[in-house]
PDB file of N, CA and C in Angstrom:
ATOM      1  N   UNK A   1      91.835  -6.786 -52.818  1.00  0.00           N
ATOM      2  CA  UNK A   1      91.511  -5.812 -51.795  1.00  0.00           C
ATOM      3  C   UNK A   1      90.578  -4.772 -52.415  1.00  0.00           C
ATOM      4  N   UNK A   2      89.574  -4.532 -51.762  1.00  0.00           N
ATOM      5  CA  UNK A   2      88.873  -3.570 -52.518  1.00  0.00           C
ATOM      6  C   UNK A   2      88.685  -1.676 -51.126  1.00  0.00           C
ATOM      7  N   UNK A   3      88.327  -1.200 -51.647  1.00  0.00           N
ATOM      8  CA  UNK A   3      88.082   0.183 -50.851  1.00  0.00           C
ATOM      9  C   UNK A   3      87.212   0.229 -50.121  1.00  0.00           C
ATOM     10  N   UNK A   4      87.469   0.668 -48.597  1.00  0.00           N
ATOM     11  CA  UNK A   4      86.652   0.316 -47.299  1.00  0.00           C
ATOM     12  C   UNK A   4      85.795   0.918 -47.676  1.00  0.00           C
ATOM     13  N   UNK A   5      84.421   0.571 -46.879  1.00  0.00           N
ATOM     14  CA  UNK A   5      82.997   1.546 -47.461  1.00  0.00           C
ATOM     15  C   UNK A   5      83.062   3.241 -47.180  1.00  0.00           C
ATOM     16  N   UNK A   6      83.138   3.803 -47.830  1.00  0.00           N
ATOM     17  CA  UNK A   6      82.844   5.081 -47.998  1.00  0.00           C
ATOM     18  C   UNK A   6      81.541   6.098 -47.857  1.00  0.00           C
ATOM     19  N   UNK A   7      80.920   6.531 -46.676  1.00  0.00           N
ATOM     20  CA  UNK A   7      79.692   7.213 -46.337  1.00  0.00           C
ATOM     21  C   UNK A   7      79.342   8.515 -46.740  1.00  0.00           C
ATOM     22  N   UNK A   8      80.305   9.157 -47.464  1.00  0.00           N
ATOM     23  CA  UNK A   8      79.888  10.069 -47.765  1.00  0.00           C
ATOM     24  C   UNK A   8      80.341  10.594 -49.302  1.00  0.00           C
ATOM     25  N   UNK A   9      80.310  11.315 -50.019  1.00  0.00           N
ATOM     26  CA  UNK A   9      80.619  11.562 -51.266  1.00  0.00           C
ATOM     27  C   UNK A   9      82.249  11.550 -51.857  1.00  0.00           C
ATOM     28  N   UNK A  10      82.759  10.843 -52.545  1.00  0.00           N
ATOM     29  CA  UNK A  10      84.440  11.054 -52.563  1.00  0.00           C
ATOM     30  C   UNK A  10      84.889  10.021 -53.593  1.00  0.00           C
ATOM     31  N   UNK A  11      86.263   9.541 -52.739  1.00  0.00           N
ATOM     32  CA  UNK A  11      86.513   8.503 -54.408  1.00  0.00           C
ATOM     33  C   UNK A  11      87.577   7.958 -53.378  1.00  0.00           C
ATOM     34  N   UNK A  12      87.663   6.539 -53.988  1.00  0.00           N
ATOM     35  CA  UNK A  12      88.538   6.171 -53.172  1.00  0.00           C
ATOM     36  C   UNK A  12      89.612   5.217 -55.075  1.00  0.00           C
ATOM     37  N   UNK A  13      91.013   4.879 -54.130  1.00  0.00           N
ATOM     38  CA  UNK A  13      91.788   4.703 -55.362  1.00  0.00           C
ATOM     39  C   UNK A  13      92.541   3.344 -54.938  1.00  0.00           C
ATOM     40  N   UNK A  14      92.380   2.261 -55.792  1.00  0.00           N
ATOM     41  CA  UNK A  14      93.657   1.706 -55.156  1.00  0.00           C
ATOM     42  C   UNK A  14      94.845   1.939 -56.437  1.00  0.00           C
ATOM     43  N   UNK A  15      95.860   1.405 -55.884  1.00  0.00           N
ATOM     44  CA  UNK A  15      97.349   1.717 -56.551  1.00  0.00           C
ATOM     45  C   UNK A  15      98.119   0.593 -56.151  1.00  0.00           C
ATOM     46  N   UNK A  16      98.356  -0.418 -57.637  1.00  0.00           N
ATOM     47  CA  UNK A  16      99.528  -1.160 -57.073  1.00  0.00           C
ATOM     48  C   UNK A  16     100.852  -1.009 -57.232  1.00  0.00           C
ATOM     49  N   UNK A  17     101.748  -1.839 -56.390  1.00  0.00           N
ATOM     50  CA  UNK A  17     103.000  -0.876 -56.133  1.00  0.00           C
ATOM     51  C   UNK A  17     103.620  -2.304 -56.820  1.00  0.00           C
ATOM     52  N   UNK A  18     105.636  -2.149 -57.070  1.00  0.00           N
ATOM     53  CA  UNK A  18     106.000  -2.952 -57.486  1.00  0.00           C
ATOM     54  C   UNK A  18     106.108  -4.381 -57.051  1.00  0.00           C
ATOM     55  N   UNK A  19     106.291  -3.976 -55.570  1.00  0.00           N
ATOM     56  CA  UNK A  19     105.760  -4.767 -54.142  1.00  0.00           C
ATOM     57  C   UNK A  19     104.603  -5.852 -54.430  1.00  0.00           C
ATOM     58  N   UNK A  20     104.037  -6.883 -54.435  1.00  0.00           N
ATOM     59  CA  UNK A  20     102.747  -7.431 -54.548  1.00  0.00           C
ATOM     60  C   UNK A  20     102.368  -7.744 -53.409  1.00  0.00           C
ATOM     61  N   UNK A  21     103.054  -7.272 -52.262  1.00  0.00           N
ATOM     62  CA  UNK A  21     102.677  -7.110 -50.942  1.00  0.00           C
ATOM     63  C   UNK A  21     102.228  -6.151 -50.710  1.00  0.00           C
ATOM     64  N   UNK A  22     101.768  -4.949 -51.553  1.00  0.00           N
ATOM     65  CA  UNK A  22     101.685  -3.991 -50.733  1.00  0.00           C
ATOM     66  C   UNK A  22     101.027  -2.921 -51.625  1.00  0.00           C
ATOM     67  N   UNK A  23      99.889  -2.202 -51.106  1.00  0.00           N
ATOM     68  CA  UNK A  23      98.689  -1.571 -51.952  1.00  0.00           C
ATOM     69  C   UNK A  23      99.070  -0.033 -51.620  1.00  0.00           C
ATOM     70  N   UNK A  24      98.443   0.670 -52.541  1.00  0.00           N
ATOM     71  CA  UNK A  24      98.308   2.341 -51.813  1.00  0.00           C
ATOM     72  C   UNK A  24      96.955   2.402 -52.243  1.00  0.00           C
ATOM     73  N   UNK A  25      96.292   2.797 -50.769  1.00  0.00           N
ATOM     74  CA  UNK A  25      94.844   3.715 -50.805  1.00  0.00           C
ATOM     75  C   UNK A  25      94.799   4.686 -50.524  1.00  0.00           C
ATOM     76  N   UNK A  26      94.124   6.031 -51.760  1.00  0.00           N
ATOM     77  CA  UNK A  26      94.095   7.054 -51.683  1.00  0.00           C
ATOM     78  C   UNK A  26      92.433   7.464 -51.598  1.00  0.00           C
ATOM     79  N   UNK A  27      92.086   7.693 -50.171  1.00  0.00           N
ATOM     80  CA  UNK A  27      90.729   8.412 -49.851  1.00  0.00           C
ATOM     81  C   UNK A  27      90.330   9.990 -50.089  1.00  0.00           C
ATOM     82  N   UNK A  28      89.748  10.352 -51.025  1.00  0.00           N
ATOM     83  CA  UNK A  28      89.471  11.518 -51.001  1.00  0.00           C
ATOM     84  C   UNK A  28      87.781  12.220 -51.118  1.00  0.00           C
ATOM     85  N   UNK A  29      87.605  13.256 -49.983  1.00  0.00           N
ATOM     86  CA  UNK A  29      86.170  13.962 -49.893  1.00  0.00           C
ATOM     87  C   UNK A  29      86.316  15.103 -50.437  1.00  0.00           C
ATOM     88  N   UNK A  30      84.762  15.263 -50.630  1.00  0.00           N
ATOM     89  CA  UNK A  30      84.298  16.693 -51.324  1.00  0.00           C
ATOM     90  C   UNK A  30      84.461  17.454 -50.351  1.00  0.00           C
ATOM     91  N   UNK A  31      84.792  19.236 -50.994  1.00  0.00           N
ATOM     92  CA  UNK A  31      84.955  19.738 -49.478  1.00  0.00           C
ATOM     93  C   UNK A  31      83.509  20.596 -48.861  1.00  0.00           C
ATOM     94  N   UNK A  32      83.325  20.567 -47.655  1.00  0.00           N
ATOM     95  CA  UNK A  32      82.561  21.210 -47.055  1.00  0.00           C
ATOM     96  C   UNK A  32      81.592  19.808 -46.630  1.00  0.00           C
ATOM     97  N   UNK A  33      81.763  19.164 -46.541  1.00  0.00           N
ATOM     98  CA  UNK A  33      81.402  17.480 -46.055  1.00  0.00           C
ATOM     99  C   UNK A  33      82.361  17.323 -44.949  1.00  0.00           C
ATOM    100  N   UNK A  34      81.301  16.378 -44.088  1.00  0.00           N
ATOM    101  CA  UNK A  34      82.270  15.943 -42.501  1.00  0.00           C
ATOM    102  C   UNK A  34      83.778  15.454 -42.775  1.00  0.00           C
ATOM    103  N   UNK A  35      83.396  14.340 -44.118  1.00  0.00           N
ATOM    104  CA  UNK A  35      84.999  13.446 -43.835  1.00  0.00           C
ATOM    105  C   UNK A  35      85.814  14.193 -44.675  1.00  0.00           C
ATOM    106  N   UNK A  36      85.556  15.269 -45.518  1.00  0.00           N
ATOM    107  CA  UNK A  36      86.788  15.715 -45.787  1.00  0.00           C
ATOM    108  C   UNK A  36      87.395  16.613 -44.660  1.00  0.00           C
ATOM    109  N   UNK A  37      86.757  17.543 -43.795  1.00  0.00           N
ATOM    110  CA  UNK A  37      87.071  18.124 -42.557  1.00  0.00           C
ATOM    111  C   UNK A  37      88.343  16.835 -41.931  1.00  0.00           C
ATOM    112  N   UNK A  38      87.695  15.618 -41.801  1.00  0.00           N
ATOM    113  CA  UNK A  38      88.502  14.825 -41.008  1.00  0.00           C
ATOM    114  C   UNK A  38      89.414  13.951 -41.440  1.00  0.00           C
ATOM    115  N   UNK A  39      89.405  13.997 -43.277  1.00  0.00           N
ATOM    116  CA  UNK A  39      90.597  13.543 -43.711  1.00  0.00           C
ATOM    117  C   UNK A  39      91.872  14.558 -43.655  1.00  0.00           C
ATOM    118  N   UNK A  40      91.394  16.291 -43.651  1.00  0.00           N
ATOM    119  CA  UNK A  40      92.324  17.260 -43.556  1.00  0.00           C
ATOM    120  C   UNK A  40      93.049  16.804 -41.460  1.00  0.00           C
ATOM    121  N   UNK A  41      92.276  16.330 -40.701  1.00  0.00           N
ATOM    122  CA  UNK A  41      92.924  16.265 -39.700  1.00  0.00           C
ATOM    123  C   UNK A  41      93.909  15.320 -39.840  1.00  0.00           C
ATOM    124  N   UNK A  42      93.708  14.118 -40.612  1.00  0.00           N
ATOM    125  CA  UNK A  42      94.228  12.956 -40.731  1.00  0.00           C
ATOM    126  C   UNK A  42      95.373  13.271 -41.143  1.00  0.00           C
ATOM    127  N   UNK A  43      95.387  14.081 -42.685  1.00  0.00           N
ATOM    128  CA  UNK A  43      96.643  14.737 -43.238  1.00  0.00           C
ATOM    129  C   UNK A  43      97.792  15.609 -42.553  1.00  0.00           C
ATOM    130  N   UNK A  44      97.216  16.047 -41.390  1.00  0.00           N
ATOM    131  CA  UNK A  44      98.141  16.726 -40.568  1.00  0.00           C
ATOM    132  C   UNK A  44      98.600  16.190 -39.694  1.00  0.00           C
ATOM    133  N   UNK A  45      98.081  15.361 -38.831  1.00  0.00           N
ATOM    134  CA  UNK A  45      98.958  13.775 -38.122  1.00  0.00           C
ATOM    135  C   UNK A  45      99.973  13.424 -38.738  1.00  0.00           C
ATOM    136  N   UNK A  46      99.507  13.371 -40.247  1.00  0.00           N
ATOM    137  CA  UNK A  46     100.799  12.129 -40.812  1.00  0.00           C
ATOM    138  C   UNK A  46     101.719  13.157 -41.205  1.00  0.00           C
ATOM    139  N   UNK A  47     101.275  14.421 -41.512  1.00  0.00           N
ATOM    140  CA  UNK A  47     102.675  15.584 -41.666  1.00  0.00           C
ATOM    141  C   UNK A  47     103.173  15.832 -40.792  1.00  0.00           C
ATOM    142  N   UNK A  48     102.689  15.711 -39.015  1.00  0.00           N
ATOM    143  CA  UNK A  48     103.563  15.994 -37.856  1.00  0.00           C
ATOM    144  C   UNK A  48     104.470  14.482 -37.863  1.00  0.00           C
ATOM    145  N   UNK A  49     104.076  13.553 -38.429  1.00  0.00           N
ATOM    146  CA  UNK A  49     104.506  11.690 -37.536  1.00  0.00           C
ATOM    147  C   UNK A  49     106.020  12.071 -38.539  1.00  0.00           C
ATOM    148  N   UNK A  50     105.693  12.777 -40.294  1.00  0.00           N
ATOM    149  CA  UNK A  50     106.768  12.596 -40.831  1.00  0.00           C
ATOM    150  C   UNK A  50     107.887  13.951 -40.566  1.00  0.00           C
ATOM    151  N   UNK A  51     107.616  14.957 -39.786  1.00  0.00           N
ATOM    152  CA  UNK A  51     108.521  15.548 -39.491  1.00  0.00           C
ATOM    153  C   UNK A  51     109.269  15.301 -38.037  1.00  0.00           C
ATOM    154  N   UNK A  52     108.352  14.426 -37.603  1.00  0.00           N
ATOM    155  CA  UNK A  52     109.207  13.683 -36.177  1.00  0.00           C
ATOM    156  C   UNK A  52     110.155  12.918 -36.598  1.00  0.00           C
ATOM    157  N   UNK A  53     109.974  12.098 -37.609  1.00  0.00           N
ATOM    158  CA  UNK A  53     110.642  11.221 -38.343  1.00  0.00           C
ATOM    159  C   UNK A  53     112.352  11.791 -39.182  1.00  0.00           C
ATOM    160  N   UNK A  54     112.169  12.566 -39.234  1.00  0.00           N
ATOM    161  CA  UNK A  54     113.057  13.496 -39.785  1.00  0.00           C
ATOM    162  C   UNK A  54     114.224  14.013 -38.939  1.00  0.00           C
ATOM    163  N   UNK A  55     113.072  14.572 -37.707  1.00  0.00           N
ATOM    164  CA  UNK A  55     113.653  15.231 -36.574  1.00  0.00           C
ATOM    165  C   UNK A  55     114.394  14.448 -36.178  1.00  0.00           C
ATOM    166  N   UNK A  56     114.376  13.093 -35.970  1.00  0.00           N
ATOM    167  CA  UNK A  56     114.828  11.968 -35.464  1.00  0.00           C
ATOM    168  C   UNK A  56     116.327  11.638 -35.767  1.00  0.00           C
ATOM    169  N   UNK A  57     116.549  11.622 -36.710  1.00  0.00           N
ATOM    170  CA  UNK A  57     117.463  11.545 -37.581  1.00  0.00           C
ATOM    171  C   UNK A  57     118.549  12.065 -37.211  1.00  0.00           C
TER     172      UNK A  57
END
């Protein structure tokens, strides 16, 4: 698996897990660039999905 194309300045990471099913990709932008603006939105989705998750409970 390699790291989806990336358009603007950043780094992307893969990480394998103990799993051989199963990868972690870590996308990260420079700031004051579009996609880091919209990876910070991204980051706050997945902090509301995991406190629903919680809530749930």
């Amino acid at each position: 698996m390699t790291c989806p194309a990336v358009t603007q300045p950043g780094e992307c990471r893969r990480i394998r897990t103990a799993d051989p099913d199963q990868r972690l990709i870590t996308l990260t932008a420079e700031p004051g660039i579009p996609s880091h603006a919209l990876l910070r939105i991204l980051a706050s989705w997945a902090a509301q999905a995991a406190d629903h998750l919680v809530a749930d409970r």
